[in-house]
N, C-alpha and C. Protein backbone atom coordinates (compact mmCIF):
# COMPACT_ATOMS: atom_id res chain seq x y z
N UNK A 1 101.12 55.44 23.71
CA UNK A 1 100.60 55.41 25.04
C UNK A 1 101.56 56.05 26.03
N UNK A 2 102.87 55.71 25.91
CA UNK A 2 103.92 56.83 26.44
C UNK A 2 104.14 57.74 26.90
N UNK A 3 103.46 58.75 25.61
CA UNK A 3 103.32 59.94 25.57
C UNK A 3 102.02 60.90 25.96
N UNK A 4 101.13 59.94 26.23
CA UNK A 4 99.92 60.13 26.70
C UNK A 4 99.30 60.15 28.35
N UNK A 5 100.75 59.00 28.85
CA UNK A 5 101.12 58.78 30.23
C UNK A 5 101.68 60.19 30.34
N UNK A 6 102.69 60.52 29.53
CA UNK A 6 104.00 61.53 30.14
C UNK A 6 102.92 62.81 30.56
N UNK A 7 102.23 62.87 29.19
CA UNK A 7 101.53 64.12 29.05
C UNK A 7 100.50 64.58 30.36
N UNK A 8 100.06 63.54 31.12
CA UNK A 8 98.95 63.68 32.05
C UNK A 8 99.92 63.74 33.27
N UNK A 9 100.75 62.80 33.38
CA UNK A 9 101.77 62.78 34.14
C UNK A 9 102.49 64.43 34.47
N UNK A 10 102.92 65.12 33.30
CA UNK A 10 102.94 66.51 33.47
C UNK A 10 101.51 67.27 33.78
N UNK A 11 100.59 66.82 33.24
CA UNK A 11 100.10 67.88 33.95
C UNK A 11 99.18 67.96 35.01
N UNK A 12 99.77 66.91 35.55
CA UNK A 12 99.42 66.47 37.15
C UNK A 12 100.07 67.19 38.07
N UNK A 13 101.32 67.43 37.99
CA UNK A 13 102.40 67.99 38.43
C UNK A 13 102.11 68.82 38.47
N UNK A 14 102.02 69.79 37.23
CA UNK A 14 101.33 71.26 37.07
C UNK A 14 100.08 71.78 37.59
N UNK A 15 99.12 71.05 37.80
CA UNK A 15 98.23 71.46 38.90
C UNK A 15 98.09 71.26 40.16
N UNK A 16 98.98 70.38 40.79
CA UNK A 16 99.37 70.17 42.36
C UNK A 16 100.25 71.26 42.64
N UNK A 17 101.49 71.57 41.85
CA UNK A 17 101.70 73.05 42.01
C UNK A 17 101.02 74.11 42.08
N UNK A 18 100.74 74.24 40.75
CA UNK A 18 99.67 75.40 40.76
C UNK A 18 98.44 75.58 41.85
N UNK A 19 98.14 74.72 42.69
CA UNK A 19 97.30 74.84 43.14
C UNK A 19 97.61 75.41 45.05
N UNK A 20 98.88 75.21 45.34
CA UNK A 20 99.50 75.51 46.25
C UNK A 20 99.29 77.20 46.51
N UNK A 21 99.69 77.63 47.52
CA UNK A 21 99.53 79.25 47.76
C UNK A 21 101.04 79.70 47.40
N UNK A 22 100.72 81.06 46.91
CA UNK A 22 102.10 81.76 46.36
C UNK A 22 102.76 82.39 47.38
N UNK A 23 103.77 82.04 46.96
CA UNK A 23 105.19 82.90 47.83
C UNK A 23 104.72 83.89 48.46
N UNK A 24 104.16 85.11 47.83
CA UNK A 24 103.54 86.70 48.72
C UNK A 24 102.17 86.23 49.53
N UNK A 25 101.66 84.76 49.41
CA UNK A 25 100.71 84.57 50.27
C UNK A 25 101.42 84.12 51.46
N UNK A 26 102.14 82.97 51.21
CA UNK A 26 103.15 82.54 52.52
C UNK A 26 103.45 83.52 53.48
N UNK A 27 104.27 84.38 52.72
CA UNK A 27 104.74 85.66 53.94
C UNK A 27 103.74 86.20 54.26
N UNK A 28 102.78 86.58 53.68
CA UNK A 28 101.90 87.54 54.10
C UNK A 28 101.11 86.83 55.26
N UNK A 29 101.14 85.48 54.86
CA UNK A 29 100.65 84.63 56.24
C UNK A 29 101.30 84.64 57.56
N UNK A 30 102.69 84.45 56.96
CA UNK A 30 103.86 84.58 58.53
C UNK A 30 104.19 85.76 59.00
N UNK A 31 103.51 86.77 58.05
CA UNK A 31 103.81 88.51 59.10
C UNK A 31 102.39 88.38 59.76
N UNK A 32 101.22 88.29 59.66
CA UNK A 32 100.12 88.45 60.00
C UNK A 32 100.06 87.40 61.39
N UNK A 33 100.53 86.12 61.56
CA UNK A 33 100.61 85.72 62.64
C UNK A 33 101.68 85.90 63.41
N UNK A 34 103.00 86.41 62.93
CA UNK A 34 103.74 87.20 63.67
C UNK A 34 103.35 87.47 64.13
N UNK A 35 102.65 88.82 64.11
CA UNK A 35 101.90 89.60 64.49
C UNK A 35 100.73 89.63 65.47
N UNK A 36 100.24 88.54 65.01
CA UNK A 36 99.12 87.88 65.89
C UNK A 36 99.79 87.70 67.23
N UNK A 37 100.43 86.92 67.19
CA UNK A 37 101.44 86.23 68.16
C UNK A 37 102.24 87.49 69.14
N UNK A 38 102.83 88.26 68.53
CA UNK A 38 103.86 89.26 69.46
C UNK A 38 102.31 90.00 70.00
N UNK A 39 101.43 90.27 69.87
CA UNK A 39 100.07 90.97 70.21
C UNK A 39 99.62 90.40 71.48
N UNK A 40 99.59 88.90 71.17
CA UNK A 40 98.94 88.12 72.01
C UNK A 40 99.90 88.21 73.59
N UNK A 41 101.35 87.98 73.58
CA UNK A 41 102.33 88.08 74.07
C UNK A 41 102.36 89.46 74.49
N UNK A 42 102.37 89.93 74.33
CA UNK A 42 102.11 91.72 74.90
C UNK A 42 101.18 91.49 76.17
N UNK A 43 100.01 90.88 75.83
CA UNK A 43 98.54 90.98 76.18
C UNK A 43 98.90 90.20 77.62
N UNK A 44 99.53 89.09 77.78
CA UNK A 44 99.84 88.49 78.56
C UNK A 44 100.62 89.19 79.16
N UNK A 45 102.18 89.94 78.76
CA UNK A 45 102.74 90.50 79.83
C UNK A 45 101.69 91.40 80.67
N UNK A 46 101.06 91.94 80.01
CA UNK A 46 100.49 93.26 80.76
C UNK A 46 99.81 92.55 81.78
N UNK A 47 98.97 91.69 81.68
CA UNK A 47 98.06 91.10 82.71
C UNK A 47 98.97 90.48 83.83
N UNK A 48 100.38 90.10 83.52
CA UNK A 48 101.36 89.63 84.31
C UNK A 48 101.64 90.70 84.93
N UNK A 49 101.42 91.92 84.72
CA UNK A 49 102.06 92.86 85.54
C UNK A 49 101.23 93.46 86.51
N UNK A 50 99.52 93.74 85.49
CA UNK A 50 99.04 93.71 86.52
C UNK A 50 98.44 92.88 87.94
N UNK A 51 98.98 91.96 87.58
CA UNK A 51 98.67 90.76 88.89
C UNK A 51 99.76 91.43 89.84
N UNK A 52 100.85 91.33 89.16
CA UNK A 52 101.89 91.48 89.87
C UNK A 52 102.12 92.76 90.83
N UNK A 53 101.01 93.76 90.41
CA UNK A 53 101.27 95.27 90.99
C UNK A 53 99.96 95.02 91.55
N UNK A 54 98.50 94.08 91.61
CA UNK A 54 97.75 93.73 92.59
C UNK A 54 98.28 93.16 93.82
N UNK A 55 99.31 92.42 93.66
CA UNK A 55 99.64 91.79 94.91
C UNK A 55 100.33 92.55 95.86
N UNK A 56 101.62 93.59 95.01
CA UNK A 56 102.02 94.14 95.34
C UNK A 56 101.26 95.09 96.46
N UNK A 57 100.55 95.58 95.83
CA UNK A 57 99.24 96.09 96.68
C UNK A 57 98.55 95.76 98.15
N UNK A 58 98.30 94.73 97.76
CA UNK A 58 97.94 93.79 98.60
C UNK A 58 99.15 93.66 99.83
N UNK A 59 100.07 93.04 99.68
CA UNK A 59 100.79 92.98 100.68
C UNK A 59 101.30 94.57 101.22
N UNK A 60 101.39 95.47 100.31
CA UNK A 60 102.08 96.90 101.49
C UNK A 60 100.35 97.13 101.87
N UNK A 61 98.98 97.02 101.78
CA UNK A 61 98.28 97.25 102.81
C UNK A 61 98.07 96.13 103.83
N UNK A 62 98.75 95.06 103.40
CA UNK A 62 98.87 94.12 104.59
C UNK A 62 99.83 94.62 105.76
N UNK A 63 101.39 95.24 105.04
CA UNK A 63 102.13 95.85 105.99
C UNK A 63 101.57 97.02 106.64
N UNK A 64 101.10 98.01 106.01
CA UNK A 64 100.41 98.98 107.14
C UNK A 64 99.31 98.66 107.84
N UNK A 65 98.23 97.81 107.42
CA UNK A 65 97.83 97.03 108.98
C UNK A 65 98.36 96.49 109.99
N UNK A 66 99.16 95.69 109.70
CA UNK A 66 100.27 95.06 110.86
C UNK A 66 101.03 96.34 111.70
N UNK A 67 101.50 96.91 110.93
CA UNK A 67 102.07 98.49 111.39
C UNK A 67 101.06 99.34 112.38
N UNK A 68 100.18 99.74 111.78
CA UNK A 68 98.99 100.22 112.47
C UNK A 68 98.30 99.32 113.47
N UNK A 69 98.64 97.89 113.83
CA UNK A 69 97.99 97.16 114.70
C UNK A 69 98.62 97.00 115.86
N UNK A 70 99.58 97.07 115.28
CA UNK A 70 101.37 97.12 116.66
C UNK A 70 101.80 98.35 117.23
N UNK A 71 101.04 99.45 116.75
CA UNK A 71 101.00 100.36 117.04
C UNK A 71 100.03 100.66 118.15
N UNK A 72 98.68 100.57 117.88
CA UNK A 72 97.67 100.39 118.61
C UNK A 72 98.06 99.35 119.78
N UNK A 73 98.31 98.24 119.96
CA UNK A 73 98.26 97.04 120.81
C UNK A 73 99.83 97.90 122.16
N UNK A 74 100.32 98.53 121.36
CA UNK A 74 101.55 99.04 122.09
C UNK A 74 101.11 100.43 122.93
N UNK A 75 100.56 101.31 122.47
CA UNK A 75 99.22 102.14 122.71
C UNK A 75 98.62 101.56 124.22
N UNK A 76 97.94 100.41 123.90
CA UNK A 76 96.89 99.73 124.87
C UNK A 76 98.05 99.08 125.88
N UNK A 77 99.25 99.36 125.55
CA UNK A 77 99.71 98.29 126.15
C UNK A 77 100.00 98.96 127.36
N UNK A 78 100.68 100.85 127.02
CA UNK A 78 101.34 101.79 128.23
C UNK A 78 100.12 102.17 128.29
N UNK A 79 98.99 102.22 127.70
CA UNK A 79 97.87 102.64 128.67
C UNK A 79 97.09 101.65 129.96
N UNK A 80 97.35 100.51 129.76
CA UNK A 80 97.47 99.36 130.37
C UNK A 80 98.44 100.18 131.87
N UNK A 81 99.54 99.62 131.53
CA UNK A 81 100.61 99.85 132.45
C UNK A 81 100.49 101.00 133.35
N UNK A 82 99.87 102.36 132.42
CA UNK A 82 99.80 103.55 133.37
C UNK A 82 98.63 103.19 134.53
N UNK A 83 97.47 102.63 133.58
CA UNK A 83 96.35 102.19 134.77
C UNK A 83 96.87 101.28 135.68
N UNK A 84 97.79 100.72 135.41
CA UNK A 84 97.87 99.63 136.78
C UNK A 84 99.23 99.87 137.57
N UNK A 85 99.76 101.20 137.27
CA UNK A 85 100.64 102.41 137.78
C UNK A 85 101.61 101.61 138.23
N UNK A 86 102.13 100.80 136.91
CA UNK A 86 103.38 100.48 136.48
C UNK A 86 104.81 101.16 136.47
N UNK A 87 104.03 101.95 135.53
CA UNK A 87 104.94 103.16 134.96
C UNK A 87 103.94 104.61 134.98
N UNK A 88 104.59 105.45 135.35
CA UNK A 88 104.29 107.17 135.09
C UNK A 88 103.84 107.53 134.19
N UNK A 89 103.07 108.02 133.93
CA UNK A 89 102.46 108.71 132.95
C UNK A 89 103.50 109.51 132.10
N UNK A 90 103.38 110.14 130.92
CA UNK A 90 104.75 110.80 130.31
C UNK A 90 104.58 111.83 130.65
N UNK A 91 105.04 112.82 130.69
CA UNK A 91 104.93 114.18 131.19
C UNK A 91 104.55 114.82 129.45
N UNK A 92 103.74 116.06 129.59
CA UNK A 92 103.70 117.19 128.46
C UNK A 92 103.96 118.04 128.76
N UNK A 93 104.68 118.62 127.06
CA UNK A 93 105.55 119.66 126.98
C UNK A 93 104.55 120.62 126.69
N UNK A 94 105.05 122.04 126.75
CA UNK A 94 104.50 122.97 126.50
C UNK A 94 103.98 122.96 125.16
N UNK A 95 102.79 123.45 124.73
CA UNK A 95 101.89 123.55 123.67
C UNK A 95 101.47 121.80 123.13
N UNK A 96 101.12 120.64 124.30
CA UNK A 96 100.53 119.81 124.35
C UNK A 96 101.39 118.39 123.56
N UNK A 97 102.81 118.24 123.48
CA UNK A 97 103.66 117.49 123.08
C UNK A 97 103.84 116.90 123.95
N UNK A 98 103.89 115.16 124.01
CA UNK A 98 104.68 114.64 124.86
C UNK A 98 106.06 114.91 124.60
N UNK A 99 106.50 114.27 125.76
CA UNK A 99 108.07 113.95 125.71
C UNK A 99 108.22 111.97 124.52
């Protein structure tokens, strides 16, 4: 009976092994989600960047509105002033340049 235990006993062993995935499956598993993985990670920087060069965006046409609005309001402001003959008008130079 011993030997009848041992015998099943081995080859119990031998098919819980055997039944496991082989070594060239393992790796071939851990390059493939490597892979997966550094892909995925790529995918994300890029979208990080492009957010990052949307905003970018975003705020320098925020600055040239502000620019262009302070410009204008400063505009209205000596045209203001000339109408209420504050200040002089600027004089023009020859071929239609202010001073």
């Amino acid at each position: 009976m011993k030997k009848l235990l041992s015998i099943v006993a081995v080859a119990g062993m031998t098919a819980i092994v055997a039944c496991g995935p082989s070594a060239a499956e393992v790796a071939k598993k851990h390059a493939d989600d490597s892979t997966h993985l550094a892909d995925s990670v790529a995918k994300v920087n890029a979208k990080a960047k492009m957010v990052q060069d949307s905003l970018a965006a975003i705020e320098a046409k925020k600055a040239d509105d502000a620019k262009k609005a302070a410009e204008e309001a400063a505009k209205a402001a000596h045209e203001d002033s000339v109408a209420k003959k504050l200040i002089k008008p600027a004089k023009e130079e020859k071929g239609g340049k202010k001073k």
